[in-house]
N, C-alpha and C. Protein backbone atom coordinates (compact mmCIF):
# COMPACT_ATOMS: atom_id res chain seq x y z
N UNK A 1 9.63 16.13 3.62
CA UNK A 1 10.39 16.05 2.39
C UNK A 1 9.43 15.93 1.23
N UNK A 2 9.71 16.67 0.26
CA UNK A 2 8.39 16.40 -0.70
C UNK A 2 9.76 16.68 -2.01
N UNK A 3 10.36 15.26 -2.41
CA UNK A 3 10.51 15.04 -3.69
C UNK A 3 12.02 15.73 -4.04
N UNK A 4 12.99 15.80 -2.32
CA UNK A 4 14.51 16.72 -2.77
C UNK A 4 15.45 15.73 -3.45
N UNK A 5 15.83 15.84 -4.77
CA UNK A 5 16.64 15.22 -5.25
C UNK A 5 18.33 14.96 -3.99
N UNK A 6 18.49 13.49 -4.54
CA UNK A 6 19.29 13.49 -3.66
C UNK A 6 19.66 12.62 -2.41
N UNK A 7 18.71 12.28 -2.59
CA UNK A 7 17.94 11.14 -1.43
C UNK A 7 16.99 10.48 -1.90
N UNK A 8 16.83 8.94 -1.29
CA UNK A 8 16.53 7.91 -1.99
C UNK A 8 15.01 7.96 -2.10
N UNK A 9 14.42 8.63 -0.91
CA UNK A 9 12.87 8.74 -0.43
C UNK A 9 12.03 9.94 -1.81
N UNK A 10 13.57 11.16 -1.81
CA UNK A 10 12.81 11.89 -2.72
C UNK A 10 13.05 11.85 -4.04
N UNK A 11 13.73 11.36 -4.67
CA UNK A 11 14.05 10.62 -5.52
C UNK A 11 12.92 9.86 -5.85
N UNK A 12 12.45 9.13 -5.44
CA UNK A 12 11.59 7.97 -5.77
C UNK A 12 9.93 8.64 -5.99
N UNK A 13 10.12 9.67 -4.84
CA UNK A 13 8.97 10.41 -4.85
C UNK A 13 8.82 11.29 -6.31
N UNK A 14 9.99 11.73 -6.55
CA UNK A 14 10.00 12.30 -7.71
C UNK A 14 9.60 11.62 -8.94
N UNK A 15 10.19 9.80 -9.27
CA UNK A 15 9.99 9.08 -10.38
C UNK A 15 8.15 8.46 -10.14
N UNK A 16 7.98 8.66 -8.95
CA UNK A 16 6.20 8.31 -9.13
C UNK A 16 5.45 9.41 -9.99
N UNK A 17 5.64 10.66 -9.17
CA UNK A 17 4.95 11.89 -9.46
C UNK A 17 5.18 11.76 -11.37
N UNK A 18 6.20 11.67 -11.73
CA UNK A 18 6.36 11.48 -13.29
C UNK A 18 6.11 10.27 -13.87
N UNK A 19 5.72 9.50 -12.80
CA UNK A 19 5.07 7.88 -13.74
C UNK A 19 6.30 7.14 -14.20
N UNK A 20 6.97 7.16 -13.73
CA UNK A 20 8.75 6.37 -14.23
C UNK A 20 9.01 5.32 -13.02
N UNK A 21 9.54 4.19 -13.25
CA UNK A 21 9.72 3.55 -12.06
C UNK A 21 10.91 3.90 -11.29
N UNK A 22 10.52 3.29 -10.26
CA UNK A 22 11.44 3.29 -9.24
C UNK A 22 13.02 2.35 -9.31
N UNK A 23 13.88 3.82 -9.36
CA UNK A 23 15.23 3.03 -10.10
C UNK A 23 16.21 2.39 -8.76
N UNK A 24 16.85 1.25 -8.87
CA UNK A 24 17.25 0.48 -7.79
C UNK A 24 19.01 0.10 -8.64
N UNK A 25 19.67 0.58 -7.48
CA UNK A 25 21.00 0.10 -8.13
C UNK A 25 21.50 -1.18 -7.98
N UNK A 26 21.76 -2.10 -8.52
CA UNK A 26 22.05 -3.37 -8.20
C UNK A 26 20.93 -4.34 -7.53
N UNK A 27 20.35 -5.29 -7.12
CA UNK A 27 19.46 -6.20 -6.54
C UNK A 27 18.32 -5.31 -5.38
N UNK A 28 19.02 -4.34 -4.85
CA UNK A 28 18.42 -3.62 -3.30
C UNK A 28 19.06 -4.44 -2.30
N UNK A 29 19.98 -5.35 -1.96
CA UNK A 29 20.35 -5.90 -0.54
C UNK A 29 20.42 -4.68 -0.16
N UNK A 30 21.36 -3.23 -0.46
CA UNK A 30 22.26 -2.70 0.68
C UNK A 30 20.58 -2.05 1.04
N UNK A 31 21.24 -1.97 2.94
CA UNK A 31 20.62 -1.41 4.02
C UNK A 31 20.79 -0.22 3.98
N UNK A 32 19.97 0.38 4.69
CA UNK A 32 19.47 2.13 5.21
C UNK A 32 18.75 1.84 6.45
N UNK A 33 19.19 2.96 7.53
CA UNK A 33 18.41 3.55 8.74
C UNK A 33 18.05 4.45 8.36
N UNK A 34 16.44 4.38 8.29
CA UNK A 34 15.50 5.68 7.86
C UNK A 34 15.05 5.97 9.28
N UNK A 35 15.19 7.24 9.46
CA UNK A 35 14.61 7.72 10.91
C UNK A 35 13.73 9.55 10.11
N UNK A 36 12.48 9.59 10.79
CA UNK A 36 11.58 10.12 11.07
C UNK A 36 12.02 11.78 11.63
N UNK A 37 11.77 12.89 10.63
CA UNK A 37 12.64 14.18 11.37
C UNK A 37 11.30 14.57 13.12
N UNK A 38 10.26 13.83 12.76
CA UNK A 38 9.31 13.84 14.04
C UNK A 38 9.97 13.17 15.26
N UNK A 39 10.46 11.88 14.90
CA UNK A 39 10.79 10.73 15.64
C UNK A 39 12.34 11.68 16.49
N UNK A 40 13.20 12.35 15.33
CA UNK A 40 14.23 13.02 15.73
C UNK A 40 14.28 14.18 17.23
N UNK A 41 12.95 14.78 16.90
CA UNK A 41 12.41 16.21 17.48
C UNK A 41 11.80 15.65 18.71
N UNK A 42 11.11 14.36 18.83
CA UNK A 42 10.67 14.02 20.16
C UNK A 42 11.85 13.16 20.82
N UNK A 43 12.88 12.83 20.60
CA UNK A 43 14.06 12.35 21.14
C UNK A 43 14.82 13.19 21.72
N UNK A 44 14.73 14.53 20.96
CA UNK A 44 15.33 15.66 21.23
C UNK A 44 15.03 16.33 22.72
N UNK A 45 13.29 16.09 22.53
CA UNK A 45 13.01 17.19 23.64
C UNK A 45 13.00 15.96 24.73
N UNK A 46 12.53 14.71 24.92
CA UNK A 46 13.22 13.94 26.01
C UNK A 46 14.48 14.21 26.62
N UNK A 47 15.39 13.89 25.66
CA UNK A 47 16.95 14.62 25.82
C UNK A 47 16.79 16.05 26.92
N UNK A 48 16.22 16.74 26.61
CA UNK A 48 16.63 17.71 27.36
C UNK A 48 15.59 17.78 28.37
N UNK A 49 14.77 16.66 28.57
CA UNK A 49 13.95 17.26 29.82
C UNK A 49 14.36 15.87 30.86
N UNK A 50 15.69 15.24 30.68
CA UNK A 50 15.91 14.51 31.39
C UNK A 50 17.42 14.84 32.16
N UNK A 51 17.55 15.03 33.57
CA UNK A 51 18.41 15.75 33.88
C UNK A 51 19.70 14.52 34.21
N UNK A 52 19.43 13.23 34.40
CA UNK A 52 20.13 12.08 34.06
C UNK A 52 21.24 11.53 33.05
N UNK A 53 20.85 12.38 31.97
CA UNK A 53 21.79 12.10 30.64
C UNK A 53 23.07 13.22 30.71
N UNK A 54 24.61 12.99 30.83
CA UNK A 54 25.29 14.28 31.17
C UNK A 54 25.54 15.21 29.81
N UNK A 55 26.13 16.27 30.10
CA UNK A 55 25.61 17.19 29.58
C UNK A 55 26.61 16.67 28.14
N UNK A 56 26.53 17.50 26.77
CA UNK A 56 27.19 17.55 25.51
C UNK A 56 27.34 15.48 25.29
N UNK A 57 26.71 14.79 25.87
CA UNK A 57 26.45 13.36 25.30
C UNK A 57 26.13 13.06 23.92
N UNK A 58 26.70 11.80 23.51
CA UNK A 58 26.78 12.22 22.03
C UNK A 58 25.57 10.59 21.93
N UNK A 59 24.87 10.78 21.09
CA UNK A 59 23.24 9.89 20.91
C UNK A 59 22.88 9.55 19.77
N UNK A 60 23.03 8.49 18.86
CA UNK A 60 22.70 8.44 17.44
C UNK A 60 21.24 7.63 17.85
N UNK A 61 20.28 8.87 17.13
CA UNK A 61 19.07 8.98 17.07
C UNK A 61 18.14 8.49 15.34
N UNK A 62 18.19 6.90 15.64
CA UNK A 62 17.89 6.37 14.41
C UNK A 62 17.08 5.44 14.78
N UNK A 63 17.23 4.46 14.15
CA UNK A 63 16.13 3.23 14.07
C UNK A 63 16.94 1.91 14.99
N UNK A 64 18.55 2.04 14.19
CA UNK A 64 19.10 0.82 14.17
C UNK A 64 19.16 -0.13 13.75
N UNK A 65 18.49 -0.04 12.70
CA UNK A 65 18.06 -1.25 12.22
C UNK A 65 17.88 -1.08 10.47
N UNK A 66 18.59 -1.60 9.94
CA UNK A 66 18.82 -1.28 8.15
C UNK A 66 18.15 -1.86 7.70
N UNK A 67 17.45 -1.43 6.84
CA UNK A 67 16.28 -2.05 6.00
C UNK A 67 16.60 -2.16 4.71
N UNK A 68 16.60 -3.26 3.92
CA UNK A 68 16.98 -3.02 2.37
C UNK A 68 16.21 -2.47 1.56
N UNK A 69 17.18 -2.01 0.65
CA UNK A 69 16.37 -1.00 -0.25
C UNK A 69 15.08 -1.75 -0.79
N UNK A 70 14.98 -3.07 -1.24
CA UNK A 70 14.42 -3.84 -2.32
C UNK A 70 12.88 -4.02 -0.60
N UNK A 71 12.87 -4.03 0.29
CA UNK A 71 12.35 -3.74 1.27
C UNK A 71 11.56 -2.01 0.97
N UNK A 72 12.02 -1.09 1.09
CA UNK A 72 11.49 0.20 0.84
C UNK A 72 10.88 0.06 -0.35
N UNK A 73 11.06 -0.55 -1.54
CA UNK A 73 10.26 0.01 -2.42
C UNK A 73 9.41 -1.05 -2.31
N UNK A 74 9.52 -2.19 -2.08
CA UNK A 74 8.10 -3.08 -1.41
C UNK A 74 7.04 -1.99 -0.69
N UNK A 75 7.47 -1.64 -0.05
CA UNK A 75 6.74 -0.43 0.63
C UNK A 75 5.73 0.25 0.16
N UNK A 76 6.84 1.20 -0.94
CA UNK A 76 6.30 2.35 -1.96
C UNK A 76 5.21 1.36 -2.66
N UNK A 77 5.32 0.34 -3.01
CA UNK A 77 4.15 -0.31 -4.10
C UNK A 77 3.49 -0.29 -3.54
N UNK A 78 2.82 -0.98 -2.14
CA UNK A 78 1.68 -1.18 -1.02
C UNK A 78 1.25 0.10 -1.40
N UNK A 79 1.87 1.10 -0.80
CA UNK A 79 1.64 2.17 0.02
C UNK A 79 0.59 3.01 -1.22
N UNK A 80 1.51 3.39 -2.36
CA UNK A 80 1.09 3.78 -4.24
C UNK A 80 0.33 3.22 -4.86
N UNK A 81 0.39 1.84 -4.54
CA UNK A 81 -0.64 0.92 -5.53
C UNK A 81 1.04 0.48 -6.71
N UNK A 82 0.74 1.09 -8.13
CA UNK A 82 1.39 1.05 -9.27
C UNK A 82 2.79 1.75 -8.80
N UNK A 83 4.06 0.94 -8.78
CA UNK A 83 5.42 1.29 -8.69
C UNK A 83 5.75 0.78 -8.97
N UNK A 84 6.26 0.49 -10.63
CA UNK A 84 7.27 -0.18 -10.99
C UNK A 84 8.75 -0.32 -10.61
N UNK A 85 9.35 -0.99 -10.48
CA UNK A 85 10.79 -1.06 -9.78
C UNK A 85 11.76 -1.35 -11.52
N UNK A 86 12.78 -0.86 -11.52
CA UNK A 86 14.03 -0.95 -12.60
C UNK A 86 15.23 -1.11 -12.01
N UNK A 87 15.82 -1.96 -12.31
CA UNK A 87 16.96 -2.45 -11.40
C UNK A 87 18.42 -2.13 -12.58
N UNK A 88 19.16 -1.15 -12.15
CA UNK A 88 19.84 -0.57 -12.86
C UNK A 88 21.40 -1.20 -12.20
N UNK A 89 22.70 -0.57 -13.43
CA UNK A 89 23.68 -0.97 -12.69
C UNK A 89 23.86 -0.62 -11.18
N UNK A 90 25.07 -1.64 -10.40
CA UNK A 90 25.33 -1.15 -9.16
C UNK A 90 26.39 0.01 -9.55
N UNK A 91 26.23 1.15 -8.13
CA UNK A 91 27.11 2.23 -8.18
C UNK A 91 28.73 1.19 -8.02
N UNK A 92 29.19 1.87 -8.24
CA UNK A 92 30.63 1.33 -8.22
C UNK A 92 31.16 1.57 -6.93
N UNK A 93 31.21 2.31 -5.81
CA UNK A 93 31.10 2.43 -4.57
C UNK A 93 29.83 2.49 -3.59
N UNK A 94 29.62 1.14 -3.33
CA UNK A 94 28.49 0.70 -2.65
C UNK A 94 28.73 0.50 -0.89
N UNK A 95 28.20 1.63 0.58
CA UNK A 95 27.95 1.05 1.70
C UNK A 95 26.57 0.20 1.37
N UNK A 96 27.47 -1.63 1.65
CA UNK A 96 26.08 -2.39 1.61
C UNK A 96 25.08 -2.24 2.78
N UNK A 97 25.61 -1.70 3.88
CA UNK A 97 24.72 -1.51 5.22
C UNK A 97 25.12 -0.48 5.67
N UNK A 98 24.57 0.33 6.18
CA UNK A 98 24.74 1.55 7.25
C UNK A 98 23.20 2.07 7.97
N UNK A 99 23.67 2.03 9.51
CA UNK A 99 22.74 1.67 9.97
C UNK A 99 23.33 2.43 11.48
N UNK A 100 22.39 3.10 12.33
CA UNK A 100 23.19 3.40 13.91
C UNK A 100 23.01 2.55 14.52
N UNK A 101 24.30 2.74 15.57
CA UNK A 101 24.23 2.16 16.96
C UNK A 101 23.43 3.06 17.82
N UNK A 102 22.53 2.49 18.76
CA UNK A 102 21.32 3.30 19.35
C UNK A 102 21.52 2.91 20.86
N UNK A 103 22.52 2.06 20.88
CA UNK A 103 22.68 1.20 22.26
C UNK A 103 23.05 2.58 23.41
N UNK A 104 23.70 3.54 23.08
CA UNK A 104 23.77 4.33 24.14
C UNK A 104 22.10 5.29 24.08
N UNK A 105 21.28 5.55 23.08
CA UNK A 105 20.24 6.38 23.21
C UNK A 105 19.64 5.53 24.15
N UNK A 106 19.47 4.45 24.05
CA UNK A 106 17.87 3.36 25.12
C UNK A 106 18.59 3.52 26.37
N UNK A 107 20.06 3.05 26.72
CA UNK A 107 20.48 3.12 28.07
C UNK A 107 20.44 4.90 28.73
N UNK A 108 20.72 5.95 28.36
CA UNK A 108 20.54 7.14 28.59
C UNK A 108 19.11 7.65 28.86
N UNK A 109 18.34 7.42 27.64
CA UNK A 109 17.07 8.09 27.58
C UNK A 109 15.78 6.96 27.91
N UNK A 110 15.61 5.76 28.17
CA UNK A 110 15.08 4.53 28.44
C UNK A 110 13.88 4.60 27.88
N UNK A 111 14.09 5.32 26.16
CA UNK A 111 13.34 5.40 25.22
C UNK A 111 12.91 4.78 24.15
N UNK A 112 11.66 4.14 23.99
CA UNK A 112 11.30 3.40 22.81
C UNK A 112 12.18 3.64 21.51
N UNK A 113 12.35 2.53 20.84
CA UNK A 113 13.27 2.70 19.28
C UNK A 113 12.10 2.81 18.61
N UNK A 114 11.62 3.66 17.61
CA UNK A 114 11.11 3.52 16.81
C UNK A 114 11.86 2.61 15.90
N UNK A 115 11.00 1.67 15.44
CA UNK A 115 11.54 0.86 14.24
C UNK A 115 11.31 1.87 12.57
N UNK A 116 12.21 1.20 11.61
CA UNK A 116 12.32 1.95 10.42
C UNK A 116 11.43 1.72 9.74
N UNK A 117 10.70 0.51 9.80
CA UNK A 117 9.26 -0.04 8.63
C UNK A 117 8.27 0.92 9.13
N UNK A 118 8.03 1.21 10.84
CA UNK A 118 7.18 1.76 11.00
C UNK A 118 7.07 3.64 10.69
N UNK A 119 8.48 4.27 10.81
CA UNK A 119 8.62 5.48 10.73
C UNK A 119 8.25 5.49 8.90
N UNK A 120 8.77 4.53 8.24
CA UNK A 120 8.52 4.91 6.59
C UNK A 120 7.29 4.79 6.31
N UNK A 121 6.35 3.63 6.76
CA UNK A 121 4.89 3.39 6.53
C UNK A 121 4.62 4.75 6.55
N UNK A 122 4.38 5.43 8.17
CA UNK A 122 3.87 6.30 8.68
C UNK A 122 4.27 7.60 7.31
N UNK A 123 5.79 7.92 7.23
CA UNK A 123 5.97 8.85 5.70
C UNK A 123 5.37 8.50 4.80
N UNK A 124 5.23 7.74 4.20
CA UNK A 124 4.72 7.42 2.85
C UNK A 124 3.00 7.51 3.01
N UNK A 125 2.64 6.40 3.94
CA UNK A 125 1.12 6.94 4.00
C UNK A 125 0.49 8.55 4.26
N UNK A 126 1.29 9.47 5.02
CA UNK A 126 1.50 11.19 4.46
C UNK A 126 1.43 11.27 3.40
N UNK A 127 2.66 10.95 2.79
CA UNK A 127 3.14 11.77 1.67
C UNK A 127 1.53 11.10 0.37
N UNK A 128 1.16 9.89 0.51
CA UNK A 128 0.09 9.53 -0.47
C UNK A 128 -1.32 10.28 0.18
N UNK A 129 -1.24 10.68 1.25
CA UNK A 129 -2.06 11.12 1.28
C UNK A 129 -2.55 12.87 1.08
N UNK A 130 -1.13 13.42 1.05
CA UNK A 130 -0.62 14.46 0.21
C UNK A 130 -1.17 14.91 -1.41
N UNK A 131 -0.68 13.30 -1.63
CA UNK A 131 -0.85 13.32 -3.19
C UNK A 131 -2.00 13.41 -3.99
N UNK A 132 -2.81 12.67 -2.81
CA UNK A 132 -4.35 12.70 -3.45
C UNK A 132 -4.71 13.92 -3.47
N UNK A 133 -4.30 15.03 -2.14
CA UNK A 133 -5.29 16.06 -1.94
C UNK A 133 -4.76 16.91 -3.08
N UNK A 134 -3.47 16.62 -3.47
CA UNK A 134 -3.40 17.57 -4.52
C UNK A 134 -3.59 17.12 -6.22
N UNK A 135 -3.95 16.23 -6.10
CA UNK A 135 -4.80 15.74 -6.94
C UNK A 135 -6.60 15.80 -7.77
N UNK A 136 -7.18 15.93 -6.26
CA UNK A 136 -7.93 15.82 -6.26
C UNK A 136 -8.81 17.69 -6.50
């Protein structure tokens, strides 16, 4: 993902690249399951090289685990150095959490969860390291 409006990751990516802070609706409590389109693609091909799981099974392939926003852009600062945060009104229709149930992926596929701190570290330290080269 490099910066698709629309989403919170590129969005944000977008207000660095322009030096604007990072806009937050209300405090950051509400949660997000950020999952990894890598993390997705190697779940995938487990999935199908395991002849155990029956066939058309339905698998929410996430983290499980919601991370607050005010959490992610903690992140982005580490990760950036300089990220200012702006804490703007709340949307007027707010999911404070949304997050998968993964409980049938581990019993099916008896596959590690990637956690969400670790799949975003891993993005963001990319994507900054992206930034430099095109920087530089």
């Amino acid at each position: 993902m490099r910066g698709r409006v629309g989403h919170l990751l590129g969005i944000w990516l977008d207000q660095l690249r322009e030096r604007r802070p990072l806009t937050i609706h209300g405090q950051g409590e509400q949660g997000v399951d950020l999952v990894s389109v890598d993390y997705v693609s190697q779940t995938i091909e487990t999935y199908l090289n395991r002849s155990a799981v029956p066939p058309l099974t339905v698998l929410n392939v996430a983290s499980g685990e919601p991370l607050p926003i005010r959490e992610v852009a903690a992140m982005f600062q580490e990760v950036f150095g300089q990220a200012p945060v702006e804490h703007i009104e709340p949307r007027s229709v707010v999911i404070s959490h949304g997050w998968a149930d993964v409980q049938r992926l581990t019993e099916f596929l008896d596959a590690p969860i990637m956690p969400a701190r670790a799949m975003l570290r891993a993005f963001l330290e990319e994507e900054a390291r992206t930034w430099q080269d095109s920087r530089d």
